[in-house]
C-alpha atoms as a PDB file:
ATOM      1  CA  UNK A   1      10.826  -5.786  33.047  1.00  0.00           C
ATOM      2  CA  UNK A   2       6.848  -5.480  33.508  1.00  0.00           C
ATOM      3  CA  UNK A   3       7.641  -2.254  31.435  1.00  0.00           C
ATOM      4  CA  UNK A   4       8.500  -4.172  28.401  1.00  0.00           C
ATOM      5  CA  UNK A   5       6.454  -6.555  28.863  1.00  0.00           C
ATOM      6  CA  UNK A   6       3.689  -3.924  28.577  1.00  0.00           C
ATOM      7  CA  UNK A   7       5.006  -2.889  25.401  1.00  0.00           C
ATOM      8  CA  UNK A   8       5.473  -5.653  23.777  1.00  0.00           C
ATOM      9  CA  UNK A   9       2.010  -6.723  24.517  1.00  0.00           C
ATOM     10  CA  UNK A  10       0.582  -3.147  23.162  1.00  0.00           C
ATOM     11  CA  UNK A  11       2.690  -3.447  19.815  1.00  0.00           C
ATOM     12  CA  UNK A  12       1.067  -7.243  19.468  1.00  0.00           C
ATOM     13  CA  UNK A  13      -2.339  -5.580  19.673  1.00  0.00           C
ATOM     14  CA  UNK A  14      -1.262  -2.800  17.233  1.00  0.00           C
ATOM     15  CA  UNK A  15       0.005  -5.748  14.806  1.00  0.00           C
ATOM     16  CA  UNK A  16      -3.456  -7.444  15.214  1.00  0.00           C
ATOM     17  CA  UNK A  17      -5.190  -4.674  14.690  1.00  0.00           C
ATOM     18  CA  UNK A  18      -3.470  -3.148  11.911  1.00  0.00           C
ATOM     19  CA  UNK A  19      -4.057  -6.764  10.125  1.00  0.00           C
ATOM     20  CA  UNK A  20      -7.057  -7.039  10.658  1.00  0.00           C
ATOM     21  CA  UNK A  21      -7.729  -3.554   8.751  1.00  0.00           C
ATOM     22  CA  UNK A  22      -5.539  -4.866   6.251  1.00  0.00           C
ATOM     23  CA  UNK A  23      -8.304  -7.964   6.179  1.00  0.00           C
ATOM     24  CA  UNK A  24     -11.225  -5.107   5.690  1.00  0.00           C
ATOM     25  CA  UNK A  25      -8.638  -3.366   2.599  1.00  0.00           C
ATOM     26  CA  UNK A  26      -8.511  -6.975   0.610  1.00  0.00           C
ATOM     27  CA  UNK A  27     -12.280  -6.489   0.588  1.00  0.00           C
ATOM     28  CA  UNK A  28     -12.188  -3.011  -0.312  1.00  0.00           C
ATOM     29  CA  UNK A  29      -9.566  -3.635  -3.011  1.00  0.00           C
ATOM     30  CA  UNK A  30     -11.346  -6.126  -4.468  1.00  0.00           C
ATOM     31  CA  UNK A  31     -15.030  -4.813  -4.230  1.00  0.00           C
ATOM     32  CA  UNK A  32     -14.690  -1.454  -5.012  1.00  0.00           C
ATOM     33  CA  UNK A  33     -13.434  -0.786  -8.339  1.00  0.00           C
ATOM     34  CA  UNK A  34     -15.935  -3.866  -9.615  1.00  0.00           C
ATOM     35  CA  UNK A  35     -18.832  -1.501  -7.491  1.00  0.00           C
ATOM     36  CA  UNK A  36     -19.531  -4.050  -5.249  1.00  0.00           C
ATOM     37  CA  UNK A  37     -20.678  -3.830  -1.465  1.00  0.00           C
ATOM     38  CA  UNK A  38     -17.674  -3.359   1.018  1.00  0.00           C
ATOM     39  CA  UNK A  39     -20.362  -4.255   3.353  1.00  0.00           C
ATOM     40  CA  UNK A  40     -22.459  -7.149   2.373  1.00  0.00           C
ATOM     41  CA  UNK A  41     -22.384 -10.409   1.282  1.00  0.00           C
ATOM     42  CA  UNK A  42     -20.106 -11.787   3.759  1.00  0.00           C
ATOM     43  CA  UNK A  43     -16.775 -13.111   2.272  1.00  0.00           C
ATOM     44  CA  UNK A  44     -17.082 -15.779  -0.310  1.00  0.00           C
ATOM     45  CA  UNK A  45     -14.103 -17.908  -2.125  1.00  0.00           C
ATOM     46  CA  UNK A  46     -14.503 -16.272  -5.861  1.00  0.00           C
ATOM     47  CA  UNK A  47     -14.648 -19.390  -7.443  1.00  0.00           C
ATOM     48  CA  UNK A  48     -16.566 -21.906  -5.514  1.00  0.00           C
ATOM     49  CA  UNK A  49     -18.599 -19.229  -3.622  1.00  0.00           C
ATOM     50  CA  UNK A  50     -18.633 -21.029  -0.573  1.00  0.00           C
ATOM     51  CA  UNK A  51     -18.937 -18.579   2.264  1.00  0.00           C
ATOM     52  CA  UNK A  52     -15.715 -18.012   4.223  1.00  0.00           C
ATOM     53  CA  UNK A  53     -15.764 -19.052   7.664  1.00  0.00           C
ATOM     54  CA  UNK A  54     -14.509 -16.785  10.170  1.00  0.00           C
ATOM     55  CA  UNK A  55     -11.800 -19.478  11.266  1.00  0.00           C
ATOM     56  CA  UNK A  56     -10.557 -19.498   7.908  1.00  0.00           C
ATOM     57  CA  UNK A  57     -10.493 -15.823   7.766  1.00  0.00           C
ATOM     58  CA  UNK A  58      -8.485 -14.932  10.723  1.00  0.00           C
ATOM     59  CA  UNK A  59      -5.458 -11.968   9.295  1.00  0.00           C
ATOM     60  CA  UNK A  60      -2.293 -14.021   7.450  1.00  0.00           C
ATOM     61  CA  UNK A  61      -2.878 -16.841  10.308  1.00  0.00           C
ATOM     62  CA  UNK A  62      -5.536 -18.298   7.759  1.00  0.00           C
ATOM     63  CA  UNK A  63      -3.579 -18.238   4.819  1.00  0.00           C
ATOM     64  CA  UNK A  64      -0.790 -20.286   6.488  1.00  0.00           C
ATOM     65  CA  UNK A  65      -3.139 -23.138   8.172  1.00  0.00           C
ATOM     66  CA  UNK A  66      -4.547 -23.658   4.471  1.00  0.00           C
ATOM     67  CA  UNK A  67      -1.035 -23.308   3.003  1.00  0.00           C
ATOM     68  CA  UNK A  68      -2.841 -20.630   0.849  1.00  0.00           C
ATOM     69  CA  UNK A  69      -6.150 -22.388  -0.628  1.00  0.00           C
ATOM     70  CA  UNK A  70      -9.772 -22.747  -0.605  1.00  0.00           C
ATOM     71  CA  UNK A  71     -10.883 -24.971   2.302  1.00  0.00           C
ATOM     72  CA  UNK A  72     -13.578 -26.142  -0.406  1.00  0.00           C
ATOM     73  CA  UNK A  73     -12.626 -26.128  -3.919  1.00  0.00           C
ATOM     74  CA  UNK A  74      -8.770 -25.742  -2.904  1.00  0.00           C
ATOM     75  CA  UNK A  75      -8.158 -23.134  -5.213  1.00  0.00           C
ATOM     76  CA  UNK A  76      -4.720 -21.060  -4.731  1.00  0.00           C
ATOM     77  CA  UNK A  77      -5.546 -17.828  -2.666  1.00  0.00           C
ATOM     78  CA  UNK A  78      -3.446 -15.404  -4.197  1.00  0.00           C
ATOM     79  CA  UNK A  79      -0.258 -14.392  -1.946  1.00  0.00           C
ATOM     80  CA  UNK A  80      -1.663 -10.643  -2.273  1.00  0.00           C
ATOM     81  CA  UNK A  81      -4.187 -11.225   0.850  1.00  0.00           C
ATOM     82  CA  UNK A  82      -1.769 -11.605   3.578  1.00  0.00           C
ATOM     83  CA  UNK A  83       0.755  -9.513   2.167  1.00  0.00           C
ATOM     84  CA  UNK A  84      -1.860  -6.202   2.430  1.00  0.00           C
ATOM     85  CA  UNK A  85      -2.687  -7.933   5.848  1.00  0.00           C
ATOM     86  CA  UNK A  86       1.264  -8.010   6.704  1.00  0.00           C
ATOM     87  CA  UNK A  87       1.742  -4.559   5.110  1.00  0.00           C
ATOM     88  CA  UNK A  88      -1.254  -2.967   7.124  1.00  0.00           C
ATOM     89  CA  UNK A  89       0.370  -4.165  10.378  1.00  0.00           C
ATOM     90  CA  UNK A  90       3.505  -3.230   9.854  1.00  0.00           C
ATOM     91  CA  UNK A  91       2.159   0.592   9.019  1.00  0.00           C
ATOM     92  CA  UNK A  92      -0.343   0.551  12.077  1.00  0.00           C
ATOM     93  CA  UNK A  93       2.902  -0.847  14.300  1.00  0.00           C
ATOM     94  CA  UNK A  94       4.859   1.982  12.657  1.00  0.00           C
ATOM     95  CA  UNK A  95       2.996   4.708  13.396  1.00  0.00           C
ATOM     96  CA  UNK A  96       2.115   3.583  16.546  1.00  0.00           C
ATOM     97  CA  UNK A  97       6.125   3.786  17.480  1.00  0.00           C
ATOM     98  CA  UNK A  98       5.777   7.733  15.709  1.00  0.00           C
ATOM     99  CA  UNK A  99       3.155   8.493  17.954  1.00  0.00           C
ATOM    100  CA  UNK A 100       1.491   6.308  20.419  1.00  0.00           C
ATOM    101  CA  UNK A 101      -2.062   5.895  21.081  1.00  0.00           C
ATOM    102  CA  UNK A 102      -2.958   9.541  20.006  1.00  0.00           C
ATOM    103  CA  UNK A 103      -4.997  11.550  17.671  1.00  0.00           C
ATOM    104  CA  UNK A 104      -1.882  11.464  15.195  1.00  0.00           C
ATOM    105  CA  UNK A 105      -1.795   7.721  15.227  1.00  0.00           C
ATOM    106  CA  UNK A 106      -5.463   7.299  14.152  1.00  0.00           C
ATOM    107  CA  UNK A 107      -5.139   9.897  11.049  1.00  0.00           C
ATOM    108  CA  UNK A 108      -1.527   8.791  10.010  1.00  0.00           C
ATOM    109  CA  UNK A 109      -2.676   5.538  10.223  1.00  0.00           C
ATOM    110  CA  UNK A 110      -5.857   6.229   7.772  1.00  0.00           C
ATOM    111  CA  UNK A 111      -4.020   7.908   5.692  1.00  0.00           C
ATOM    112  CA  UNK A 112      -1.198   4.660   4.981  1.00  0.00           C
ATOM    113  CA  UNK A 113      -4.452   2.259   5.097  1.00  0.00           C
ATOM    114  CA  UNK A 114      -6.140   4.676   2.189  1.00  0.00           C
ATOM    115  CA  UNK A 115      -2.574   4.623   0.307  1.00  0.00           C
ATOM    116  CA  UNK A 116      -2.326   0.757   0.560  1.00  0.00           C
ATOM    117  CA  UNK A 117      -5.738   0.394  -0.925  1.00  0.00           C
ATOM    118  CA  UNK A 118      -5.938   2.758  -3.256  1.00  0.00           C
ATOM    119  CA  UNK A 119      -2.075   1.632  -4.583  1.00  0.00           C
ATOM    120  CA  UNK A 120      -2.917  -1.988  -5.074  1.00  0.00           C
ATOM    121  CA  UNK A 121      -6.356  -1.094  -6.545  1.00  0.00           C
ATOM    122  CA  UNK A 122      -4.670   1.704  -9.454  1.00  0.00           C
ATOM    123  CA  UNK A 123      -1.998  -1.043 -10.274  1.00  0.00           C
ATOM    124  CA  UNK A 124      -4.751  -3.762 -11.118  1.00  0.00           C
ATOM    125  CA  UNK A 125      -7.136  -1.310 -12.827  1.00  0.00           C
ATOM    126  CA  UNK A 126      -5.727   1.611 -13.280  1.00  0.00           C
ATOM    127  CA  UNK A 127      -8.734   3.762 -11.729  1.00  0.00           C
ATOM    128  CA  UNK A 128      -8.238   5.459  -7.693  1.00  0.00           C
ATOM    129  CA  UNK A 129     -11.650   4.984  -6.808  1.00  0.00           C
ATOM    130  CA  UNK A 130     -13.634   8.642  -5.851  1.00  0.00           C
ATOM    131  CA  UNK A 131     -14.509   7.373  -2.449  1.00  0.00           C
ATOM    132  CA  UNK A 132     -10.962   6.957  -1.540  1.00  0.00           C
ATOM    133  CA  UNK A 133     -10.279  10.195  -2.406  1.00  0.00           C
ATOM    134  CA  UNK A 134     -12.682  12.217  -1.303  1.00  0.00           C
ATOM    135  CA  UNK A 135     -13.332  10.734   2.132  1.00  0.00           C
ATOM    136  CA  UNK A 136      -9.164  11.206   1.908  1.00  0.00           C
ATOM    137  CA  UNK A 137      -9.141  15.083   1.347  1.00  0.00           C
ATOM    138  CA  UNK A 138     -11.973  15.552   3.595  1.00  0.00           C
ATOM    139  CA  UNK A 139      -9.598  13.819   6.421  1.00  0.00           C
ATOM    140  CA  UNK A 140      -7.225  15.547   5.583  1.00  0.00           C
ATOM    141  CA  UNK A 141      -8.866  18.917   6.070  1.00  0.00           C
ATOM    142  CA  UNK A 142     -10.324  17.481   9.590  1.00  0.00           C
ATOM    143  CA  UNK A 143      -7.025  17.089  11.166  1.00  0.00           C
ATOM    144  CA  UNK A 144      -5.881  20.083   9.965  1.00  0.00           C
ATOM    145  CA  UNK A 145      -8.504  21.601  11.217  1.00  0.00           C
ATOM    146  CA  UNK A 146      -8.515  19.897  14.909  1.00  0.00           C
ATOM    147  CA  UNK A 147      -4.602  20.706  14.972  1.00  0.00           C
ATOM    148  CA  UNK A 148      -5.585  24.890  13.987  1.00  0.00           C
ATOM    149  CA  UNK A 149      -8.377  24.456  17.168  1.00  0.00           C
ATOM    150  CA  UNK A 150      -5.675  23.056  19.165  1.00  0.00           C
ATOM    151  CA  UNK A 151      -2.614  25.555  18.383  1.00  0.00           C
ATOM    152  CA  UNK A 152      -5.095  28.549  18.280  1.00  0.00           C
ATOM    153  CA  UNK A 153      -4.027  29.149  14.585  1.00  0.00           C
ATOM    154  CA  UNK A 154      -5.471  28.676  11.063  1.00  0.00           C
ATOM    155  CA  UNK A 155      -1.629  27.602   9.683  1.00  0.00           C
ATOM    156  CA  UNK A 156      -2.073  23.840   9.929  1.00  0.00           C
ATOM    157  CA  UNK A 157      -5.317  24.426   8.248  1.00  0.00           C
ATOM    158  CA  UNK A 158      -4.183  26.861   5.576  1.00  0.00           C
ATOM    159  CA  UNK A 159      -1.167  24.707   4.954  1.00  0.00           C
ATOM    160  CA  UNK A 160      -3.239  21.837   4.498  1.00  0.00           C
ATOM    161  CA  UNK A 161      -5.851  23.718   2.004  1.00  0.00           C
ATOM    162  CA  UNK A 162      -3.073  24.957  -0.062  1.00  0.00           C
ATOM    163  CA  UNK A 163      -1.387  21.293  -0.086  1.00  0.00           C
ATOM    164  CA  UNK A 164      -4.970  20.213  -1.491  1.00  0.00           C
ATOM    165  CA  UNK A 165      -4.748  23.238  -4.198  1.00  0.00           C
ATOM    166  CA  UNK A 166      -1.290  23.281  -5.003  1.00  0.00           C
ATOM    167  CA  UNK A 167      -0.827  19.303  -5.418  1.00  0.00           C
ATOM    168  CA  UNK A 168      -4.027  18.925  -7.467  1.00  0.00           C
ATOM    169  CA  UNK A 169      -3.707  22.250  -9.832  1.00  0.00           C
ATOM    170  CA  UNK A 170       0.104  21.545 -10.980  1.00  0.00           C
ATOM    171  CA  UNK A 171      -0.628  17.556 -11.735  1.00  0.00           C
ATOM    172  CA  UNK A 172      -3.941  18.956 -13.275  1.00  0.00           C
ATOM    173  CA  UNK A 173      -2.332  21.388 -15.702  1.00  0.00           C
ATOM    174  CA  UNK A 174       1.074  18.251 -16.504  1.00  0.00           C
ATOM    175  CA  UNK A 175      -2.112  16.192 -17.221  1.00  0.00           C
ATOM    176  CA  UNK A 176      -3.642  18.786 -19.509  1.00  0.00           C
ATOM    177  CA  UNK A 177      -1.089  19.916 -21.100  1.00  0.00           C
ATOM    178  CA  UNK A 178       0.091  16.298 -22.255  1.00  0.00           C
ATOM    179  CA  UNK A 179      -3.127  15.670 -23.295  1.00  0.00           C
ATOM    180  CA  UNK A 180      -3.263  19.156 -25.232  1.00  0.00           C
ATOM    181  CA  UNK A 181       0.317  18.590 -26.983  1.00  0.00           C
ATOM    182  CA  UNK A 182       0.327  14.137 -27.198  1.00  0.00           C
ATOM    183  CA  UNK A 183      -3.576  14.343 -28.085  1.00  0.00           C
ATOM    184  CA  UNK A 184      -3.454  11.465 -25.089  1.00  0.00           C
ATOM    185  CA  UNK A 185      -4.606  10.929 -21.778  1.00  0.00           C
ATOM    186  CA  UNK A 186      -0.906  10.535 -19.932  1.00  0.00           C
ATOM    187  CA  UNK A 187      -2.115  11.535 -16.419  1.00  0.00           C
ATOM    188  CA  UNK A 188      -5.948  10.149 -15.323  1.00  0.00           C
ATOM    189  CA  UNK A 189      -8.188  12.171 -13.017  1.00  0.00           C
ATOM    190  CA  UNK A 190      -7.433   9.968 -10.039  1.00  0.00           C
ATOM    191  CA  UNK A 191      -4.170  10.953  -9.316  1.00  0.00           C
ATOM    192  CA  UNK A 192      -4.819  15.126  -9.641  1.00  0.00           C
ATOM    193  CA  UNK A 193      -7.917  14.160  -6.801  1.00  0.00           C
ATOM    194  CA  UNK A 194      -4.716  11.445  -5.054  1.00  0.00           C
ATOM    195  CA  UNK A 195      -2.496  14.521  -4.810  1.00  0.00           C
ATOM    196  CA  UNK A 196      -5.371  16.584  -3.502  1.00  0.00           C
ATOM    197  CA  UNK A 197      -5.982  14.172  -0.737  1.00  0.00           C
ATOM    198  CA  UNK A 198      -2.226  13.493  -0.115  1.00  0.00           C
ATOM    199  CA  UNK A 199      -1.503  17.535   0.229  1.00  0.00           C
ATOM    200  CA  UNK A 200      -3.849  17.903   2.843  1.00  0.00           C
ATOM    201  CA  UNK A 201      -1.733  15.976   5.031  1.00  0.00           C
ATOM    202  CA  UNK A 202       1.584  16.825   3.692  1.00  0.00           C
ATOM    203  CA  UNK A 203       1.005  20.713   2.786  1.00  0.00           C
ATOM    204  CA  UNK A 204       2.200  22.744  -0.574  1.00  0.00           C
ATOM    205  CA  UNK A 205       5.650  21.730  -0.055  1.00  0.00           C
ATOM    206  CA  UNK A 206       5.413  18.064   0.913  1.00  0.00           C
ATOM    207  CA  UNK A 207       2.548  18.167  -2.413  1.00  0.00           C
ATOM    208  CA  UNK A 208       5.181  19.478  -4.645  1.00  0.00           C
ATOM    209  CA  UNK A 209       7.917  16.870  -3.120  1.00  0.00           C
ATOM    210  CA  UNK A 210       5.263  14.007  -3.482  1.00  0.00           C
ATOM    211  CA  UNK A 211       4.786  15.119  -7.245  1.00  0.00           C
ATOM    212  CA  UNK A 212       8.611  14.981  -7.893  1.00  0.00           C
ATOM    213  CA  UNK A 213       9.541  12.386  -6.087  1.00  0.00           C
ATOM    214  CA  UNK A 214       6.842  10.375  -7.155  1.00  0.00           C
ATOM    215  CA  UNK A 215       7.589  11.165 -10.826  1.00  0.00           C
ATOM    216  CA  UNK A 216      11.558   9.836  -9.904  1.00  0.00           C
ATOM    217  CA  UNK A 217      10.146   6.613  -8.592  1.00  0.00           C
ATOM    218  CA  UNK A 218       7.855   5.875 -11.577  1.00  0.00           C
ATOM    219  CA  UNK A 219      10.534   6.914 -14.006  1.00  0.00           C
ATOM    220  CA  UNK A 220      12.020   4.153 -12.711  1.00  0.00           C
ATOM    221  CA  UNK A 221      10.113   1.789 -12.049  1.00  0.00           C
ATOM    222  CA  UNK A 222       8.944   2.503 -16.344  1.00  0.00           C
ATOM    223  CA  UNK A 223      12.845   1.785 -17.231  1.00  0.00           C
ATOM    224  CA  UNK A 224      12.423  -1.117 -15.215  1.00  0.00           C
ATOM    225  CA  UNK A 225       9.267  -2.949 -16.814  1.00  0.00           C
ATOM    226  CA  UNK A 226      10.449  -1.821 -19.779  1.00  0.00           C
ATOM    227  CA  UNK A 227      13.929  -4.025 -19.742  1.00  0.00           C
ATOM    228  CA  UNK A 228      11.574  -6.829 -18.983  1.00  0.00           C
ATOM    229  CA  UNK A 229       9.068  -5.873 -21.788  1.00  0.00           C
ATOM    230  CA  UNK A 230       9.270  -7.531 -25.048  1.00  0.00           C
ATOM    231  CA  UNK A 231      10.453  -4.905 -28.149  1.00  0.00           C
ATOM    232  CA  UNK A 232       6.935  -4.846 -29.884  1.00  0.00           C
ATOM    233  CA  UNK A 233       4.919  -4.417 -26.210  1.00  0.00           C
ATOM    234  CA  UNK A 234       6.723  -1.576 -24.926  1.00  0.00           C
ATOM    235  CA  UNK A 235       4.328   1.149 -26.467  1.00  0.00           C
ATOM    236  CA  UNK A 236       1.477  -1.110 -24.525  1.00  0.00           C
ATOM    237  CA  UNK A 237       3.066  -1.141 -21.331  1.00  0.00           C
ATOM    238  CA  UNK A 238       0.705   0.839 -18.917  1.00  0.00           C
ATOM    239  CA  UNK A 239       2.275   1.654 -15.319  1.00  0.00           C
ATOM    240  CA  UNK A 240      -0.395   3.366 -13.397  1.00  0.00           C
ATOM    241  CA  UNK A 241       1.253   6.651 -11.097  1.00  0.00           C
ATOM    242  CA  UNK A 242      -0.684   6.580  -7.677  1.00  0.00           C
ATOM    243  CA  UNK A 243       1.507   3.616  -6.018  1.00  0.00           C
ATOM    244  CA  UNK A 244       4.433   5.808  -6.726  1.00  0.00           C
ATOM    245  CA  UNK A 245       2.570   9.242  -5.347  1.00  0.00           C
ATOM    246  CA  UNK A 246       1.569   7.086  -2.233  1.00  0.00           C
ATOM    247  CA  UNK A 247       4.726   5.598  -1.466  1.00  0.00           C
ATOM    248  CA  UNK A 248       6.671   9.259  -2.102  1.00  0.00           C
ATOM    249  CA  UNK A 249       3.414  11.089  -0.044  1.00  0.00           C
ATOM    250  CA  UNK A 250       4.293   8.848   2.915  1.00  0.00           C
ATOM    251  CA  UNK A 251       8.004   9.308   2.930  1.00  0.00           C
ATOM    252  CA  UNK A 252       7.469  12.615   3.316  1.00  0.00           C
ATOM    253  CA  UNK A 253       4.381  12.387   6.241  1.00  0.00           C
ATOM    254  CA  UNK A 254       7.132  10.564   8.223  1.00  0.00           C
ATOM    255  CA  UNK A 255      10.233  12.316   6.945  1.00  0.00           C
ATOM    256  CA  UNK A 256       8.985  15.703   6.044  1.00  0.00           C
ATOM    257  CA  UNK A 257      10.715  17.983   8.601  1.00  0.00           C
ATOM    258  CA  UNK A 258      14.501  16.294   7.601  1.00  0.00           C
ATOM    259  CA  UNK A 259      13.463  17.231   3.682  1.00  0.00           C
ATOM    260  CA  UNK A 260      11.998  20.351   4.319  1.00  0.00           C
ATOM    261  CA  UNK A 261      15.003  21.334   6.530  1.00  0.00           C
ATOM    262  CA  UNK A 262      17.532  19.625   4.098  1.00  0.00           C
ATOM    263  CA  UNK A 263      15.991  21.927   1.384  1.00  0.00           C
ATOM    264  CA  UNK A 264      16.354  25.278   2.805  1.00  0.00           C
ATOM    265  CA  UNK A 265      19.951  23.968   3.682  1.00  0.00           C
ATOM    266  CA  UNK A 266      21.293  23.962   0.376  1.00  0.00           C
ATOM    267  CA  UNK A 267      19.935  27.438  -0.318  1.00  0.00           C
END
């Protein structure tokens, strides 16, 4: 009984601390791609510009005590802010349950943190800000590296650098070629440096999986918006890629060994 008890109580303190990252992402998704501070000013209501109280900004608790609005000008908070805060808590909680308090936990958890950010952030400007990116790959390349020391081999790391090369070099040549034969930009920068940060945790293989199944997921998701899109507006429709390369990168971080093992099974 005192066992679960003690559980319980650990995954409460995973929750809260998984939404309160999600509280630091809403200010990285919203500052960053307008090249603001992440750091300073304190929080401030975009409209009124009252400064946020730090009762009033306590993770999705807040949200519900001001049934979503500005204690001062009462203008609607958007439903976005404690659904990142939910969604963060629910992947800290998650991995968490994957690996308990370890090493893995902190860099799985990073890397679904980066993935939230960076998705909600591409869909809203259609950009995958550098510094997500590159502070991804190098990650990426650190755990590898730390699980090499620890195994007393380089094939974590290798696997990792060649996830990095492989992911980013086949979406870079899609994207040029597209561009070479539509005259057109179909595939932005972002996503060949997203699939270089996402192959350093997945490897060459999970890379590859994360560019197909990703492609799968948009493809759908285009047929989708497109139903709901007005005749003369479909050729302005604009559905960015890197939620869909996030959410097929982590499928495979968690499920990776079951694909990889399906995959040699039907050969």
């Amino acid at each position: 009984m005192e066992t679960n008890v003690y559980e319980i109580l650990k995954l409460a303190a995973v929750f809260l601390l998984g939404a309160s990252i999600g509280s630091f992402l809403n200010v990285v998704i919203y500052r960053l791609p307008r090249e603001m501070s992440i750091v300073y000013p304190p929080s401030t209501c975009p409209t009124c510009k009252n400064r946020i109280k730090w009762y009033d900004n306590i993770p999705i608790v807040s949200y519900i005590i001001l049934k979503g609005k500005c204690r001062f000008c009462k203008t609607d908070i958007s439903i976005r802010y404690p659904i990142v805060e939910f969604i963060t808590a629910l992947a800290a909680v998650v991995s968490y349950l994957k690996f308990g308090f370890t090493l893995d936990f902190v860099f799985t958890f990073y890397f679904l943190a980066s993935m939230i950010a960076l998705s909600f952030i591409d869909w809203d400007f259609k950009i995958i800000p550098d510094e997500i990116n590159f502070l991804g790959v190098f990650s990426g390349l650190l755990y590898a590296g730390i699980k090499s020391f620890q195994q007393g081999s380089f094939e974590p790391l290798i696997n990792a650098l060649l996830g990095s090369l492989v992911g980013s070099g086949f979406l870079f040549l899609i994207a040029f070629f597209y561009l070479k034969v539509r005259n057109i930009e179909g595939l932005g920068m972002g996503d060949v440096k997203l699939l270089a940060f996402i192959g350093s945790y997945v490897g060459w293989f999970g890379a590859l999986f994360t560019i197909l199944f990703g492609s799968v997921l948009g493809l759908v998701a285009s047929l989708y918006f497109m139903k709901k899109q007005k005749e003369n507006e479909i050729m302005k429709l604009e559905i960015p890629f890197g939620p869909f390369l996030a959410m097929a990168g982590t499928i495979y971080l968690f499920f990776g060994e079951k694909i990889y093992n399906f995959y040699l099974g039907g050969f």
